[in-house]
Protein backbone atom coordinates (compact mmCIF):
# COMPACT_ATOMS: atom_id res chain seq x y z
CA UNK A 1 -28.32 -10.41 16.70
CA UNK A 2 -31.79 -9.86 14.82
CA UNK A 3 -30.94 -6.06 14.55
CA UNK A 4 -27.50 -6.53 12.57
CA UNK A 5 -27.87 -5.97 8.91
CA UNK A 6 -28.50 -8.15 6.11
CA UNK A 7 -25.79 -9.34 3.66
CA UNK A 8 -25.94 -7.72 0.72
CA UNK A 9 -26.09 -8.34 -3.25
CA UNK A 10 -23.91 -5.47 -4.10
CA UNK A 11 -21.34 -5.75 -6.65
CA UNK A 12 -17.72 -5.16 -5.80
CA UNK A 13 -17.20 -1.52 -7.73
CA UNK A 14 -21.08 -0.71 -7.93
CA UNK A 15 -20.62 3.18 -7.09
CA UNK A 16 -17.06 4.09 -6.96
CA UNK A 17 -16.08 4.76 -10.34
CA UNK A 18 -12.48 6.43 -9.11
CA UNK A 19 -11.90 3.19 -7.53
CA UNK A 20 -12.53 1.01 -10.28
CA UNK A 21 -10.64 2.84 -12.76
CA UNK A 22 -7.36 2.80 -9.88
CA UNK A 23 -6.48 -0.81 -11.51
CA UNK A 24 -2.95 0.64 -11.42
CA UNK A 25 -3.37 2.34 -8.62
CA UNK A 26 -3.85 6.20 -7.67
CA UNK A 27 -1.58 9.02 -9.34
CA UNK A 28 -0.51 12.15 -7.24
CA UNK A 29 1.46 9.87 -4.22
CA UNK A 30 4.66 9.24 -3.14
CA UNK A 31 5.65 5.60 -3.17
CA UNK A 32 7.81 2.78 -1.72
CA UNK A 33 9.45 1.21 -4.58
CA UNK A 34 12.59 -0.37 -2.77
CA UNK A 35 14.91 -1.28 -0.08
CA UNK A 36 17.48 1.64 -0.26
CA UNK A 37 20.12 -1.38 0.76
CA UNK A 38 18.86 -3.38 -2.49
CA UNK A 39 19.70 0.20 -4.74
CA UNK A 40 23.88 -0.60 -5.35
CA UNK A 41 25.90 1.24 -8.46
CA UNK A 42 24.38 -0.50 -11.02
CA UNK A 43 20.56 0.84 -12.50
CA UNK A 44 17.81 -1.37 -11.28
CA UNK A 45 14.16 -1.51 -12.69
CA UNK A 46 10.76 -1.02 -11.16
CA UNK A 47 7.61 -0.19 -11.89
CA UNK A 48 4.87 1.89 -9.91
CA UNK A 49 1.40 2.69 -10.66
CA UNK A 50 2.00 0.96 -13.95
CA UNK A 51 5.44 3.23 -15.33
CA UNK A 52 8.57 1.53 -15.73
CA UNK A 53 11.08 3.42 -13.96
CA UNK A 54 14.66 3.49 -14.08
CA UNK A 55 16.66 3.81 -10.46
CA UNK A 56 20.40 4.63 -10.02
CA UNK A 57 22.19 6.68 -7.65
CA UNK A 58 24.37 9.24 -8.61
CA UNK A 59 26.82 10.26 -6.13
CA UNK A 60 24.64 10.89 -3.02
CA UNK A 61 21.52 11.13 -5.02
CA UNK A 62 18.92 8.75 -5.91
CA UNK A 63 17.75 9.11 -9.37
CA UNK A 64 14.45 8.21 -11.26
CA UNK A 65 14.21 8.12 -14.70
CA UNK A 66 11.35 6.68 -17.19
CA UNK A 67 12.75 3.33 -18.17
CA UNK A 68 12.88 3.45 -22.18
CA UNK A 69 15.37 5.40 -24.57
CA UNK A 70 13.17 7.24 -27.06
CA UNK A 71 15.67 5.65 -29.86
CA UNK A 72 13.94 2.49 -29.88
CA UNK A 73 11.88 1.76 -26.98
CA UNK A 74 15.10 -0.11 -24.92
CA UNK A 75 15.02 0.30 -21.07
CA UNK A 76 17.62 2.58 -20.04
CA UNK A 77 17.87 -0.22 -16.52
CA UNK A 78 19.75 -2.03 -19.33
CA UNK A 79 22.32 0.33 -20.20
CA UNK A 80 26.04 1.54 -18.69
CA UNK A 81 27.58 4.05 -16.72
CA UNK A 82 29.96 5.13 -19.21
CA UNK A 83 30.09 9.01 -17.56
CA UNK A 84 29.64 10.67 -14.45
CA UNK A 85 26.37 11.99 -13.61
CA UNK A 86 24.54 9.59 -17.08
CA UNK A 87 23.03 6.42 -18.36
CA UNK A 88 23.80 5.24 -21.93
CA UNK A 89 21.55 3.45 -23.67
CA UNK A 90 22.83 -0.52 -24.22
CA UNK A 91 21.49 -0.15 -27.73
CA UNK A 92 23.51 2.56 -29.57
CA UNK A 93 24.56 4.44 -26.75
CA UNK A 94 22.22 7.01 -26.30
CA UNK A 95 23.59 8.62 -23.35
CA UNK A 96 21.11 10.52 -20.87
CA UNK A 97 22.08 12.96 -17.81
CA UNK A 98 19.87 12.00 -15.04
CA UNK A 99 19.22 14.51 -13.08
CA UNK A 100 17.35 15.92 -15.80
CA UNK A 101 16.66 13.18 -18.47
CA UNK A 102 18.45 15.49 -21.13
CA UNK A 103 20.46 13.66 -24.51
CA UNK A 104 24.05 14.69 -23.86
CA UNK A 105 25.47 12.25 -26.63
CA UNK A 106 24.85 9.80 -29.11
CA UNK A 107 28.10 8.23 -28.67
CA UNK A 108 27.39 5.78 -32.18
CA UNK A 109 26.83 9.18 -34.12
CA UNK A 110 29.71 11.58 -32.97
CA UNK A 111 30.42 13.98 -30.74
CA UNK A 112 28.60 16.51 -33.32
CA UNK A 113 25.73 14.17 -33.43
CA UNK A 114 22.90 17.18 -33.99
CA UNK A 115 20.11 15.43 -32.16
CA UNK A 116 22.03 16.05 -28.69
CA UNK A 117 19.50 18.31 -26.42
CA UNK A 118 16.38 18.54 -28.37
CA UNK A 119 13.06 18.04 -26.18
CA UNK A 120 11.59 15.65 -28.33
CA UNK A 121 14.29 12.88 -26.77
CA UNK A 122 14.31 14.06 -23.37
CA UNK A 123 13.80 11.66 -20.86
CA UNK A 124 10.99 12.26 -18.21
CA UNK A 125 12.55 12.06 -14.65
CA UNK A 126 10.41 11.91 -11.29
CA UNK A 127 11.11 12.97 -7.93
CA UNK A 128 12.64 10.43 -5.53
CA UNK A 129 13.78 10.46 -2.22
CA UNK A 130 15.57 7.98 0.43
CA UNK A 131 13.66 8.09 3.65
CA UNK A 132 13.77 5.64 6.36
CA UNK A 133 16.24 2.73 5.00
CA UNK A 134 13.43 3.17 1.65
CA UNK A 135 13.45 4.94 -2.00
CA UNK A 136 10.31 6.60 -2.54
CA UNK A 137 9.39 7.95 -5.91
CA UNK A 138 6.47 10.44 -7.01
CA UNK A 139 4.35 9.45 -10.04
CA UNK A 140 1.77 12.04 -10.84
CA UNK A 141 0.63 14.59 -12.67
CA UNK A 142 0.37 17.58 -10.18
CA UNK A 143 3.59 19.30 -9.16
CA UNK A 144 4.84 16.86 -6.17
CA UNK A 145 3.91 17.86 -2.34
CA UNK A 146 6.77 17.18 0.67
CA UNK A 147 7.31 13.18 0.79
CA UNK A 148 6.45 14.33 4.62
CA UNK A 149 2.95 14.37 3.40
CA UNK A 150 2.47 10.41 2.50
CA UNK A 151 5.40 8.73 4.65
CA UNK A 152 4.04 8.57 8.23
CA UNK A 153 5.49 10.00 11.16
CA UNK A 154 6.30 7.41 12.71
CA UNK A 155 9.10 6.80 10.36
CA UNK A 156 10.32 10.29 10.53
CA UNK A 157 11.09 10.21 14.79
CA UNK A 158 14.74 10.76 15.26
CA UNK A 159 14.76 7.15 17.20
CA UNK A 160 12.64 5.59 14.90
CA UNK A 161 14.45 2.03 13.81
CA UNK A 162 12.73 1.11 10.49
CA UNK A 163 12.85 -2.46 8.85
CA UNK A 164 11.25 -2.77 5.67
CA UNK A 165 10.58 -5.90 3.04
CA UNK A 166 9.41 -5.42 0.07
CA UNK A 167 8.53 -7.81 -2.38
CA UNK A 168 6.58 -8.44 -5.70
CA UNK A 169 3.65 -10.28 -5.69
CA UNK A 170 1.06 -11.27 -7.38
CA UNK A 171 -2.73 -10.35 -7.48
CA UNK A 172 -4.45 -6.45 -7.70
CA UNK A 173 -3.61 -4.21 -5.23
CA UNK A 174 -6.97 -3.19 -4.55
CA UNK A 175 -7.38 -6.93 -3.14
CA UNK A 176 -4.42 -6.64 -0.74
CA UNK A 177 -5.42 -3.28 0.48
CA UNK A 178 -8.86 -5.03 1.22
CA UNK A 179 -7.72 -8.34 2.35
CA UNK A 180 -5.49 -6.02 5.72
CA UNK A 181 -8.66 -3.45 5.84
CA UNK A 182 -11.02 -6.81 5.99
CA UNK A 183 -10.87 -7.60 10.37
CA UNK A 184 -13.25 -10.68 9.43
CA UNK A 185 -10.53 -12.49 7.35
CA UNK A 186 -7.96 -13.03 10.79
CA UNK A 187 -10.62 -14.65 12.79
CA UNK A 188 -10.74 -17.41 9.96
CA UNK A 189 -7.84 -17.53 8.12
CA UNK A 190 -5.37 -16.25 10.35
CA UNK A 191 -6.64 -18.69 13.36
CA UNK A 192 -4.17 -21.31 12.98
CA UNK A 193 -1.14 -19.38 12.40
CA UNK A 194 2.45 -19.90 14.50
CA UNK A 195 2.48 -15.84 14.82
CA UNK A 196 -0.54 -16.19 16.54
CA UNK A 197 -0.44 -19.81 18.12
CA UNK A 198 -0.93 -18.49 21.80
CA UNK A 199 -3.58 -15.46 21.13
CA UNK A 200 -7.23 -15.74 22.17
CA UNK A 201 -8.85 -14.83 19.25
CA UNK A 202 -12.19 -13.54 18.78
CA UNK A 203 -15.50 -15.33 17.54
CA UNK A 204 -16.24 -12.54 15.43
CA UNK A 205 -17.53 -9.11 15.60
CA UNK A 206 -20.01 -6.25 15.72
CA UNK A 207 -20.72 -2.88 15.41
CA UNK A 208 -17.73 -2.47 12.85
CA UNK A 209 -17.55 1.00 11.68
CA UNK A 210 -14.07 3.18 9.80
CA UNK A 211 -13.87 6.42 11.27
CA UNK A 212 -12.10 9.25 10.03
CA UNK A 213 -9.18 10.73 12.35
CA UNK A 214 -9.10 14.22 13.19
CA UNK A 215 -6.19 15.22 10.44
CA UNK A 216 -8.38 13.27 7.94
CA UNK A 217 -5.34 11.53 6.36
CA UNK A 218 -6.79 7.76 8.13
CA UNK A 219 -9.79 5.63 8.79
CA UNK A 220 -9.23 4.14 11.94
CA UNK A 221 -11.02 0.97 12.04
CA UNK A 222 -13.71 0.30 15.09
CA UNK A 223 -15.58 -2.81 16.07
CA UNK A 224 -16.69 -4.93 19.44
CA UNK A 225 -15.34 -8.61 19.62
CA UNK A 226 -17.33 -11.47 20.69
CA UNK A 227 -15.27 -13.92 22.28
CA UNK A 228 -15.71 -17.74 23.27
CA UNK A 229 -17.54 -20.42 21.85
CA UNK A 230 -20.47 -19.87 20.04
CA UNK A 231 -23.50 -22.08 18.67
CA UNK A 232 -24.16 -22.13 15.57
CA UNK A 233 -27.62 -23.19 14.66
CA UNK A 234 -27.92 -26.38 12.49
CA UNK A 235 -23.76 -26.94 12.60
CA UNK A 236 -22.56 -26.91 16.07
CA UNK A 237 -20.33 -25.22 18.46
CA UNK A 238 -17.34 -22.51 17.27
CA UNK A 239 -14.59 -22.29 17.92
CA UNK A 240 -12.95 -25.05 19.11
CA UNK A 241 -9.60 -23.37 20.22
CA UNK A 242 -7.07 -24.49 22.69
CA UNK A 243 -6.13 -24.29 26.53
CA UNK A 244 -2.46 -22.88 25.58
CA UNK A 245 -4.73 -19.75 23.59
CA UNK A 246 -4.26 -16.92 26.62
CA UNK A 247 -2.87 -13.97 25.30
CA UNK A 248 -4.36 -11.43 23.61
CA UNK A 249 -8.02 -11.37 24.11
CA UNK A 250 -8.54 -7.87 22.33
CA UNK A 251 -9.04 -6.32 19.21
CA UNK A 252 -5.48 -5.10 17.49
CA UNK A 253 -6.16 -1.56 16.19
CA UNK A 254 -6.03 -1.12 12.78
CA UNK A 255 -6.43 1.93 10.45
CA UNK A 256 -6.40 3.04 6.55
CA UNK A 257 -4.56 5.78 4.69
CA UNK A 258 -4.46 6.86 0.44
CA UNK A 259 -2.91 5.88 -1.83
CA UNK A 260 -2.81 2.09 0.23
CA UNK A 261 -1.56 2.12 3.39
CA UNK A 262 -2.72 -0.53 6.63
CA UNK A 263 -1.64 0.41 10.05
CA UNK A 264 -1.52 -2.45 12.73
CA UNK A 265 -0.81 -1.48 16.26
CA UNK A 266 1.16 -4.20 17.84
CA UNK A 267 1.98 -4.12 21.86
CA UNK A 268 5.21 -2.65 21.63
CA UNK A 269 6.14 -1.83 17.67
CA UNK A 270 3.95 -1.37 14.79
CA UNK A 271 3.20 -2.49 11.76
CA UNK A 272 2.69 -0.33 7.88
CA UNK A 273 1.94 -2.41 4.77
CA UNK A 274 1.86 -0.07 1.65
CA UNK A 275 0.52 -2.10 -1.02
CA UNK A 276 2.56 -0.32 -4.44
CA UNK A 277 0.83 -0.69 -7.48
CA UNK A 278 2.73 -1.91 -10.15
CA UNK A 279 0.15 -3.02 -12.72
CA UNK A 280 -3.57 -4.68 -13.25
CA UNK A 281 -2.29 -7.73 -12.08
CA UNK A 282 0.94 -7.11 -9.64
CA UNK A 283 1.85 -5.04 -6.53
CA UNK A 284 4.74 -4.21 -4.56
CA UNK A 285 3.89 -5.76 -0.62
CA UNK A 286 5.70 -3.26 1.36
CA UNK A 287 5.90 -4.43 5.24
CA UNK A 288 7.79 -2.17 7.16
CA UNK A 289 8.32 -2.61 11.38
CA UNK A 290 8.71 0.55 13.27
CA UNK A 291 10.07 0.64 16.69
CA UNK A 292 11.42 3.55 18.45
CA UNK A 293 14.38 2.61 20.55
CA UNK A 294 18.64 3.43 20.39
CA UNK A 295 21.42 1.78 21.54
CA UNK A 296 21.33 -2.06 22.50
CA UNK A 297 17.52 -1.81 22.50
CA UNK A 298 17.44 -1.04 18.29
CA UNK A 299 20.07 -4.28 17.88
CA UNK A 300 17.39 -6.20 20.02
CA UNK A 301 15.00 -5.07 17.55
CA UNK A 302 16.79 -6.08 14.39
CA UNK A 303 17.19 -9.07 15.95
CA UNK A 304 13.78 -10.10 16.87
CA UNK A 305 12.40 -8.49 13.49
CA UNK A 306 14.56 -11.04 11.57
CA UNK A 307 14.77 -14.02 13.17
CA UNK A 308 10.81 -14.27 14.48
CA UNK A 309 9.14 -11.25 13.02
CA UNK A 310 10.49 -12.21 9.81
CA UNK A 311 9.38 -15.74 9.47
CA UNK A 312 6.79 -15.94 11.20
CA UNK A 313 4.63 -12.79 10.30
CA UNK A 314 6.27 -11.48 7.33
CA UNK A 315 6.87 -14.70 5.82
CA UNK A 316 4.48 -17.88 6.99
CA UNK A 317 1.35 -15.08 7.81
CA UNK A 318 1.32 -12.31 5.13
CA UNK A 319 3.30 -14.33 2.52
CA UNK A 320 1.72 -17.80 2.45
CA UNK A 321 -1.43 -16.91 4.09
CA UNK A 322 -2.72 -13.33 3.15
CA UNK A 323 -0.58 -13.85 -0.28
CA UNK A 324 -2.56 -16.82 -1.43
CA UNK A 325 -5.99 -15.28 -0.85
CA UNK A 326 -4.62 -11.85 -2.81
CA UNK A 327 -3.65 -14.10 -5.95
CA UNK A 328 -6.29 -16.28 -5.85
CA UNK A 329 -9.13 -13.96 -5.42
CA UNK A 330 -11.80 -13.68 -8.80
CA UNK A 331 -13.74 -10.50 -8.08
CA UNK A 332 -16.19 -9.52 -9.28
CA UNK A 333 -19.13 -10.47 -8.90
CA UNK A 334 -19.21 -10.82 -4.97
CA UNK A 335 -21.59 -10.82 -2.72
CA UNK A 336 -20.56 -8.77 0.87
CA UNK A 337 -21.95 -9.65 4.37
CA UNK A 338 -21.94 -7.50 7.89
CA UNK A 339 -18.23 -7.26 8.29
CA UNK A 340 -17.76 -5.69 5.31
CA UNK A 341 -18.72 -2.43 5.95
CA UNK A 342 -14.77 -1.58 6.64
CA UNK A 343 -14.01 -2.67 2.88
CA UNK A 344 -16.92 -0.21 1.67
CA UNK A 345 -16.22 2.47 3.62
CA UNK A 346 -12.93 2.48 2.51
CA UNK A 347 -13.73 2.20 -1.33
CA UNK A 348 -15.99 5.05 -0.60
CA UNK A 349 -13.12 7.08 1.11
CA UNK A 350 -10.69 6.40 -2.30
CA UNK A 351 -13.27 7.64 -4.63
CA UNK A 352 -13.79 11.22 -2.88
CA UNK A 353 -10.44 11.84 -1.34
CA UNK A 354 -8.05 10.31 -3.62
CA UNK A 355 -5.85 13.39 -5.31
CA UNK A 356 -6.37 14.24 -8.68
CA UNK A 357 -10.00 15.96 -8.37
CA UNK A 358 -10.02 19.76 -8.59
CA UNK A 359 -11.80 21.82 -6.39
CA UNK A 360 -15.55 21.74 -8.16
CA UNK A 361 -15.29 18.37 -8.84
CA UNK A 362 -14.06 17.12 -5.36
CA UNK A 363 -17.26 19.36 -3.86
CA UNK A 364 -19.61 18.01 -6.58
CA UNK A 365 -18.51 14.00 -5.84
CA UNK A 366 -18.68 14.89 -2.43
CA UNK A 367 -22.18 16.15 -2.08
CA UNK A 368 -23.60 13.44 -4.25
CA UNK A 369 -21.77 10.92 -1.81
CA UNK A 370 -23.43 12.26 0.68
CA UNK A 371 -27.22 12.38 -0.66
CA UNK A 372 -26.86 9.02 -1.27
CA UNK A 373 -26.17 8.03 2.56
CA UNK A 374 -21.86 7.87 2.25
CA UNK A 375 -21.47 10.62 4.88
CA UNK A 376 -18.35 8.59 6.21
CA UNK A 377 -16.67 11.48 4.50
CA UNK A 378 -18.20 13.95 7.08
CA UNK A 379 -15.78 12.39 10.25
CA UNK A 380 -19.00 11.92 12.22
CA UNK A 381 -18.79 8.00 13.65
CA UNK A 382 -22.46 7.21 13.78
CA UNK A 383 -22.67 8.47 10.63
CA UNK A 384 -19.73 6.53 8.88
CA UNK A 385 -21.43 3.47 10.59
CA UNK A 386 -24.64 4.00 8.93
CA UNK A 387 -23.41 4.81 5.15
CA UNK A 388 -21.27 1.65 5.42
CA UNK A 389 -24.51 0.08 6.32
CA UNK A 390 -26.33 1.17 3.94
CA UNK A 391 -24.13 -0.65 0.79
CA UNK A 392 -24.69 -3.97 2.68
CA UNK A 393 -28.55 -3.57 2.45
């Protein structure tokens, strides 16, 4: 174990200046912002990467509006449906078309009223779109790409059976993201669990490493597992775990995507949180389970997602358990240690890849990153391993 690296004094946003400034997250994605089951006929409210947005459908459209009526700063979530096709304003009835955010009336000042369809009271709308039993809206400042781009395939598959849950929650996103890129945390905190009552869990492990994937859109996280007890000099044997503890006995595979996505391969569905920004201090926990089946097999699945899934993982794991942590958390100043290469590599990977750099900028950041040891960008594994390394020291 002598040739492992040292922990390390580094602070938490030392050399990632993108990533410190994302306190409300990145700009230039498409995000889950909720259930499409939860979106009914009247507006609802929600905010991503820190702008209050308006949701309502209209017809069979979803549409996304900025939540506030020039007038006077009301949200428009607060206002009626007096019109096909508009929201008016609960205030003075300021009414707005939404597909395109334009004044149509000022109901309170006439049909003549002369403000009607000027640009200075136009409301800013966003692209939205309802994908896979979710609306997902755009907030950004470059013209929007496909939604294909940032919802993963996996959803997509014309058997796919997707169940989301999404919730607010407390605590910055960058934490969440961490806490599900962090493998260390689950051989500690996750131990004890009912989801995980019979698994053999690892000691801990070595050699962990994020590696990028050949399309470059994920980090695919990479490490050796020691299992059994251990001694630990000066305190004693770990762990202590149970006869019943059988299954398992490998390392679930894991991997990382912008703008905050976690990937956990289970043995026969899988696993996506997106962690939604919504401001410095809250998030959206998005936990979607993907299985593809048909027929009785996708009613099995909806079954077993909520009645075990649900509760047990969803709920009593990520909830209670990785939700605490997430709120509680004061960082910085932190000090890392060996397994946190995967939580460096990863800030690393937001501050060169994250949209919103143009060309020179992206090449300049880039070749900087990679003078100072953060090759992880270059998708060479050896490489990646030693510029995560190289923070911890």
């Amino acid at each position: 174990m002598d040739e492992r690296q040292p922990a390390s004094r580094a602070s938490l946003y030392r050399s990632w200046p993108r990533y410190e400034a994302a306190d409300k997250g990145f700009r230039n994605y498409w995000y889950p912002a909720i259930e499409s089951r939860k979106l009914g006929k009247k507006p609802m409210a929600v905010k991503v990467v820190g702008e209050p947005i308006l949701l309502m459908r209209d017809g069979d459209k979803v549409r996304a509006l900025h939540d506030r009526c020039p007038h006077r700063g009301v949200p428009l979530s607060a206002g009626r449906n007096e019109f096909p096709g508009t929201i008016s304003c609960i205030y003075h009835g300021w009414t707005y078309r939404l597909a395109d955010g334009e004044l149509c009336a000022a109901l309170t000042d006439g049909p003549d009223s002369p403000i009607c369809g000027k640009a200075v009271v136009r409301v800013k709308t966003y692209p939205v779109e309802e994908r896979a039993n979710i609306i997902w809206v755009y907030v950004g400042d470059q013209p929007a790409p496909p939604i294909e781009e940032d919802v993963p395939e996996e959803f997509l598959a014309e058997d796919a059976v997707v169940i989301p849950m999404i919730e607010l929650r407390k605590g910055d996103w960058r934490y969440a993201m961490e806490n599900a890129v962090d493998e260390a945390h689950a051989r500690y905190l996750h131990r004890k669990t009912p989801f995980a009552f019979f698994r053999l869990f690892p000691a801990y492990q070595t050699d962990v490493q994020m590696v990028p994937s050949e399309d470059g859109k994920w980090l695919r996280r990479l490490s050796k597992p020691v299992f059994g007890p251990q001694n630990y000099p000066g305190v004693g044997t770990w762990p202590r775990d149970g006869f019943w503890r059988k299954a398992g006995g490998q390392v679930i595979v894991g991997k990382a995507r912008l703008p905050g996505v976690f990937y956990v391969g289970h043995k026969n569905w899988q696993d996506f949180q997106f962690f939604t920004p919504v401001d410095e201090q809250h998030h959206l926990m998005c936990q979607i389970a993907v299985r593809r089946t048909k027929g009785l097999g996708a009613l099995w699945w909806k079954l077993r997602v909520w009645s075990y899934i649900q509760l047990f993982h969803r709920i009593m794991l990520n909830r209670w358990e990785d939700g605490f942590i997430v709120e509680a958390m004061d960082c910085p100043p932190e000090r890392l240690f060996r397994p946190d290469v995967a939580i460096v590599a990863w800030r690393r990977w937001c501050d060169l890849h994250a949209r919103g750099l143009d060309g020179e900028r992206a090449a300049k950041a880039e070749a900087e990153a990679e003078d100072g040891g953060a090759s992880v960008a270059s998708g060479d594994a050896a490489s990646s391993q030693q510029a995560s390394k190289a923070e911890l020291t």
